[in-house]
Protein backbone atom coordinates (compact mmCIF):
# COMPACT_ATOMS: atom_id res chain seq x y z
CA UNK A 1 43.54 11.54 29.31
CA UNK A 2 42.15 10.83 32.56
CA UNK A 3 40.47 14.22 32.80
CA UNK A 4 39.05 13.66 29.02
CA UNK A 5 37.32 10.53 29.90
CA UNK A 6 35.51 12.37 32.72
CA UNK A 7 34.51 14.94 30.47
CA UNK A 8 33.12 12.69 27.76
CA UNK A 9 31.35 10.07 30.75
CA UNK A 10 29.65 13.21 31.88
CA UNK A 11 28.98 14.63 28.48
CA UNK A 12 27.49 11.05 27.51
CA UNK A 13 25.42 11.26 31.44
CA UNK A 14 24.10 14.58 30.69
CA UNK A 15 22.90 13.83 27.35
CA UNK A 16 20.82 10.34 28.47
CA UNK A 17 19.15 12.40 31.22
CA UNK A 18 18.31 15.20 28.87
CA UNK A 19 17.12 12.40 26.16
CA UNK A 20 15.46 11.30 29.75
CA UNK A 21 13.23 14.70 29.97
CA UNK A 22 12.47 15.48 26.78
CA UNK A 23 10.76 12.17 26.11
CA UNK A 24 9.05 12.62 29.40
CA UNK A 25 7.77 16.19 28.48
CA UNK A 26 6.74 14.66 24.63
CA UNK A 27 4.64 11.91 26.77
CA UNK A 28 2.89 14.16 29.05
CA UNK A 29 2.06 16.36 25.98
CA UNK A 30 1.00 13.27 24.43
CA UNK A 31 -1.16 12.06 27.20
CA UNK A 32 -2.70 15.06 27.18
CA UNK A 33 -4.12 14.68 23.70
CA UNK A 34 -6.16 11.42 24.63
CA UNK A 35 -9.76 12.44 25.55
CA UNK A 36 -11.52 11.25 28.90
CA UNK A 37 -13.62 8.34 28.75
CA UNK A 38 -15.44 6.94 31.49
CA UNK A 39 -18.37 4.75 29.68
CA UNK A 40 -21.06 7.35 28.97
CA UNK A 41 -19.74 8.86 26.52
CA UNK A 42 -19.80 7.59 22.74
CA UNK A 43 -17.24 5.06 22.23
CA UNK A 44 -17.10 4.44 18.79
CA UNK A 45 -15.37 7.71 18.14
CA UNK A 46 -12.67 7.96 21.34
CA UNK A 47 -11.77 4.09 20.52
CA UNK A 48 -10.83 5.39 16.63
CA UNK A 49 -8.83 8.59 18.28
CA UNK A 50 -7.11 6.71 21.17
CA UNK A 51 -6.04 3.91 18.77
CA UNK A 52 -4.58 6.24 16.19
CA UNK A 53 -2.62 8.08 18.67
CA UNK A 54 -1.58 4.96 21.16
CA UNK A 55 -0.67 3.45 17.59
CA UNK A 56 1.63 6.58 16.60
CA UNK A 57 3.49 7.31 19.26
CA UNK A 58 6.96 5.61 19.81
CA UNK A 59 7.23 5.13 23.55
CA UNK A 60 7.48 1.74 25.37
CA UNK A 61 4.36 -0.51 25.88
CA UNK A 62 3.86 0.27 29.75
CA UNK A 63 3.76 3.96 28.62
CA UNK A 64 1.03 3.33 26.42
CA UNK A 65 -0.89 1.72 29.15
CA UNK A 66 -0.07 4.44 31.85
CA UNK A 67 -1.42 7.09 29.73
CA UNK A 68 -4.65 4.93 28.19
CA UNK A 69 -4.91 4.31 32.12
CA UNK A 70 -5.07 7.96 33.09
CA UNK A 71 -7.48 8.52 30.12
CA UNK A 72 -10.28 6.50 31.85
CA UNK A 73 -12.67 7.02 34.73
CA UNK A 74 -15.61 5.57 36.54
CA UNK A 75 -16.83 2.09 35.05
CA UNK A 76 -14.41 2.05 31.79
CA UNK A 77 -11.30 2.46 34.55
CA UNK A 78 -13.01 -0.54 36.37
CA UNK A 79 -13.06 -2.80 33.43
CA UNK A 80 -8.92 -2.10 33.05
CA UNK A 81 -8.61 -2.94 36.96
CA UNK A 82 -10.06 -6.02 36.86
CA UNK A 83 -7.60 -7.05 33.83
CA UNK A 84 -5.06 -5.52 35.95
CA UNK A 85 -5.44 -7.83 39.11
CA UNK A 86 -5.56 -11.14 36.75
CA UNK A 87 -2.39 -9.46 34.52
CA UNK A 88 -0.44 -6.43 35.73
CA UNK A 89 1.41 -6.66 32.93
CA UNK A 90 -1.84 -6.51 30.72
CA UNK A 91 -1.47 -4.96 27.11
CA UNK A 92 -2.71 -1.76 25.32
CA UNK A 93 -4.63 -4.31 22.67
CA UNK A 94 -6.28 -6.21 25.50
CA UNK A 95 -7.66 -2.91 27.62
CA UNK A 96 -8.89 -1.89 24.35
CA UNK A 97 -9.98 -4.89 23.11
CA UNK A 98 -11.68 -5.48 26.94
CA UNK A 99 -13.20 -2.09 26.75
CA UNK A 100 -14.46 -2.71 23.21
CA UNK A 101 -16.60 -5.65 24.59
CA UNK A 102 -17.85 -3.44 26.91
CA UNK A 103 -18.84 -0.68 25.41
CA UNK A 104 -18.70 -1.07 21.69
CA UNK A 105 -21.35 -2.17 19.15
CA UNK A 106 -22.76 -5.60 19.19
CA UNK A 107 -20.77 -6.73 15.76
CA UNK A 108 -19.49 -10.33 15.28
CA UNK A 109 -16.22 -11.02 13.79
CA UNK A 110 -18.18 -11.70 10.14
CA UNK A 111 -19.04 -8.49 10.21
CA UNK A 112 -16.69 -6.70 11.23
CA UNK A 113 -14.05 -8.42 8.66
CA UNK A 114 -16.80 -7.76 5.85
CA UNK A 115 -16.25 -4.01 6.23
CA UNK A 116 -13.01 -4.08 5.99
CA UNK A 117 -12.98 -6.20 2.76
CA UNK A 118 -16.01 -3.53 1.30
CA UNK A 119 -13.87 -0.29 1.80
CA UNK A 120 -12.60 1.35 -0.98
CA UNK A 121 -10.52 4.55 -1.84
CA UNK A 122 -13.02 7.24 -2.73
CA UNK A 123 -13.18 9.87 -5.35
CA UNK A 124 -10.44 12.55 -4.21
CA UNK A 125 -8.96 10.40 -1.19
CA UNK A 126 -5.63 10.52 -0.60
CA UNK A 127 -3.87 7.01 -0.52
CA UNK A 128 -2.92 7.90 2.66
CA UNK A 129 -6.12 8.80 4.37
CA UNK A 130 -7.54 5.90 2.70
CA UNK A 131 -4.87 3.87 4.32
CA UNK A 132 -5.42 5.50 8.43
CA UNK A 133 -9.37 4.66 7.58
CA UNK A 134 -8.89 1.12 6.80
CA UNK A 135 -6.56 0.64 9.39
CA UNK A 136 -9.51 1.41 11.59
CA UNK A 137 -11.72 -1.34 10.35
CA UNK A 138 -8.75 -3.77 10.68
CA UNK A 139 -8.23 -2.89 14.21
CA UNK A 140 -11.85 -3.67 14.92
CA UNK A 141 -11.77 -7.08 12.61
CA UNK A 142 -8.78 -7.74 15.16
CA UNK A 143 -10.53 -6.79 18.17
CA UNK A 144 -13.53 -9.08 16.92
CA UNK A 145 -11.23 -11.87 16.57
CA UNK A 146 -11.65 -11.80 12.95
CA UNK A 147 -7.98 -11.40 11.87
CA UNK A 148 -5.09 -12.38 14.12
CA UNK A 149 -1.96 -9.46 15.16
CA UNK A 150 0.25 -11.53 13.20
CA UNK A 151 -1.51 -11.41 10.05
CA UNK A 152 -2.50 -7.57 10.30
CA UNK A 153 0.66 -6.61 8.00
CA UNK A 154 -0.23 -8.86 5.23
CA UNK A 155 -3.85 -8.28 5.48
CA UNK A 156 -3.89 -4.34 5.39
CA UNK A 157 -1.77 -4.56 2.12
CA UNK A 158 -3.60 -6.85 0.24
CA UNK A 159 -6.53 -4.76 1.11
CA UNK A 160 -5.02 -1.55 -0.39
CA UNK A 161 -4.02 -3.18 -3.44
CA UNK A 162 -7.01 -4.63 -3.93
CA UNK A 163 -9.05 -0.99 -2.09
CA UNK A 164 -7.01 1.56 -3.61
CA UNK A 165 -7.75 3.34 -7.22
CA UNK A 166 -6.37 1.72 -10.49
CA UNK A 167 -3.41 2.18 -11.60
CA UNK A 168 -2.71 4.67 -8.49
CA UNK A 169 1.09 5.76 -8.74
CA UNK A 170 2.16 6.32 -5.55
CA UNK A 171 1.36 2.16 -5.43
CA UNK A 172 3.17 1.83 -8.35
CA UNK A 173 6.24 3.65 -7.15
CA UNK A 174 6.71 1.95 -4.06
CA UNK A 175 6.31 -1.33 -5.59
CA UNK A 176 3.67 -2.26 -3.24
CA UNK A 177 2.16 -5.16 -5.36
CA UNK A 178 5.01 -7.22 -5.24
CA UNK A 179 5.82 -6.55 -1.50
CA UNK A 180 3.01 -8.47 -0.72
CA UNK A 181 5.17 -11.90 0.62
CA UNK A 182 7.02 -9.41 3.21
CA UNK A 183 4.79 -6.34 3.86
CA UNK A 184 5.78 -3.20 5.83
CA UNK A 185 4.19 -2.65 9.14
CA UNK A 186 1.78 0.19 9.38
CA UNK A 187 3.94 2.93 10.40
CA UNK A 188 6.90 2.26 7.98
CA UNK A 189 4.11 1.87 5.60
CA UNK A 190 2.39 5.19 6.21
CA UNK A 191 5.70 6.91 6.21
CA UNK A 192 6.48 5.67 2.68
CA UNK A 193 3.39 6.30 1.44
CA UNK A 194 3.19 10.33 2.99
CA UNK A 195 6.55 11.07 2.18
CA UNK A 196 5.57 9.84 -1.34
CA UNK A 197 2.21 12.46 -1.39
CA UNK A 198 4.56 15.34 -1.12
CA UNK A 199 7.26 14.16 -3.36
CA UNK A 200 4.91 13.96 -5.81
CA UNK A 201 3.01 17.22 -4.76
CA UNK A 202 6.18 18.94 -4.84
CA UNK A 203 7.26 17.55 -8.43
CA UNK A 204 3.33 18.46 -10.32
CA UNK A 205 3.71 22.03 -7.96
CA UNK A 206 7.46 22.78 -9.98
CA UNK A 207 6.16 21.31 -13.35
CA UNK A 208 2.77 23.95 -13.44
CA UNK A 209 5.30 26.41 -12.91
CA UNK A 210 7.34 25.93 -16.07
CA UNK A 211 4.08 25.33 -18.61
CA UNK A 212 2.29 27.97 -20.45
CA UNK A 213 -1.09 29.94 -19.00
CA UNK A 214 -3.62 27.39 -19.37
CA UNK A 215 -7.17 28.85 -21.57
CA UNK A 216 -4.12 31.07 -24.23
CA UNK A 217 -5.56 30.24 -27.55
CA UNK A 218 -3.17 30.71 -30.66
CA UNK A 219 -5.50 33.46 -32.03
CA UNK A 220 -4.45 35.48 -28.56
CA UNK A 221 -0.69 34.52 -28.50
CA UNK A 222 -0.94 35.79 -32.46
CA UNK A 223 -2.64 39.14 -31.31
CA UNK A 224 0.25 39.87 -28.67
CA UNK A 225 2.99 39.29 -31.02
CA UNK A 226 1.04 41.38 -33.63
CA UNK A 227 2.22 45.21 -34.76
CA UNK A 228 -1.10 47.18 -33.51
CA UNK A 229 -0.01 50.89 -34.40
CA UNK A 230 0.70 52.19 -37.41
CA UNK A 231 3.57 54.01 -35.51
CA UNK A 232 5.23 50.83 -34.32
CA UNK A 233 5.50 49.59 -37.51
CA UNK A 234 7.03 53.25 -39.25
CA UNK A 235 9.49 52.95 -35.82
CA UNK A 236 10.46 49.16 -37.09
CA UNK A 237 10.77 50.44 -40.30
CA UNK A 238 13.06 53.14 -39.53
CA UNK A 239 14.80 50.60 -37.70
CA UNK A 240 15.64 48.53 -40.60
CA UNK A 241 18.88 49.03 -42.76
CA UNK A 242 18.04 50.92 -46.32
CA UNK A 243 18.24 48.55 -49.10
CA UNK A 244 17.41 48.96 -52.60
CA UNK A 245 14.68 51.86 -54.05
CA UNK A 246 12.50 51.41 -50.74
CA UNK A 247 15.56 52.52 -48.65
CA UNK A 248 16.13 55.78 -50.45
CA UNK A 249 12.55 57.14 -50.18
CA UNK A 250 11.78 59.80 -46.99
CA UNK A 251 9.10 58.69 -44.76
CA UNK A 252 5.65 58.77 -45.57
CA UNK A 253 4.86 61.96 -43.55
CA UNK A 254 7.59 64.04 -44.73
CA UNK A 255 6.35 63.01 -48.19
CA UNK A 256 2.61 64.03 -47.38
CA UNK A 257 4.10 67.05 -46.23
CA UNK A 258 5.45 67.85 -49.16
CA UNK A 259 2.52 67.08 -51.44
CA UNK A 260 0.53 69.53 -49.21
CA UNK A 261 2.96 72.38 -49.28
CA UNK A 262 2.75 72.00 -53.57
């Protein structure tokens, strides 16, 4: 027994440092993908990227920061410092909120909260890229001061009811309408809503499968199943059990044979 317990206590050790690397490898990786910013370069565009992947990733909050951190350089890594010295502890919303300030457009809170109320599923979007480009403008609204963290979950869904296309179904499968009082947070959200896409890709992909060649009119189906030969129809003829005066006559060519050779 004693020498079981061992086993399993190392067997359970092994497996939290392994848990221990792999996450650390995933993070690295991850870090990696963030592009370098140092304050010349155009913000709009690494803000939307760093905030979609800080957002995505499921690590702890200081790993968030560390890799954000690493990220920067030159006067963009100064503005984190200084938050740093007043709160070591300082969060990935207020470096990017701080280097928003900075850097960003000149855009009050009005505005900012405006285009978020004005954007709309297009033509052809997918529900969920409609969904990652909204969550954009609410992130901004937030930075702005516009809309509060706590009220981020509410406010993105009313916004894709009210955004998204009438009467779109992946909406009306997930019930999102009347979730409204207790609304999913973005990631269980987008989770629902992309495992949705391909359930219902996969179910239209099976059902074109099963349904006639689209364009067959019934003048075309009528010429397939048609006789076209005169010798396909003496062969189905032939084919057919004698019955009556027809059945005791010789076929036609041994008749014309006949009439030749008189």
């Amino acid at each position: 027994n004693w020498a079981a317990a061992s086993a399993n206590d190392w067997a359970k050790a092994l497996g939290q440092i392994l848990e221990k690397v792999v996450l650390s490898q995933a993070m690295l990786n991850s870090c990696r993908e963030l592009r370098l910013f140092a304050g010349a370069e155009e913000f709009e565009p690494w803000l939307e990227h760093t905030t979609e992947m800080l957002q995505e990733w499921a690590v702890p909050e200081a790993e968030k920061r560390r890799c954000l951190i690493e990220s920067l350089s030159g006067p963009a890594l100064d503005v984190i410092r200084t938050l740093k010295l007043i709160d070591p502890g300082v969060s990935v919303k207020d470096c990017l909120e701080a280097l928003d300030h900075t850097f960003g457009s000149v855009e009050g809170p009005e505005d900012s909260y405006c285009k978020f109320l004005n954007s709309r599923q297009q033509i052809g979007e997918k529900i969920s890229a409609y969904i990652q480009r909204l969550e954009r403008l609410l992130q901004r609204a937030v930075m702005r001061g516009a809309v509060t963290a706590e009220q981020m979950d509410r406010t993105r869904l009313a916004q894709i009811v009210r955004g998204a296309q009438y009467q779109n179904p992946i909406l009306l499968h997930l019930r999102l309408r009347e979730r409204r009082e207790h609304p999913p947070s973005y990631s269980q959200l987008i989770k629902e809503v992309r495992e949705e896409e391909e359930r219902q890709a996969a179910s239209e992909f099976w059902e074109a499968q099963t349904l006639e060649p689209a364009g067959t009119t019934p003048l075309q189906m009528a010429s397939v199943l048609m006789v076209s030969t005169t010798e396909e129809l003496a062969q189905q003829m032939r084919r057919q059990p004698s019955s009556g005066f027809l059945g005791h006559l010789p076929p036609f060519n041994v008749l014309w044979r006949k009439s030749w050779e008189t």
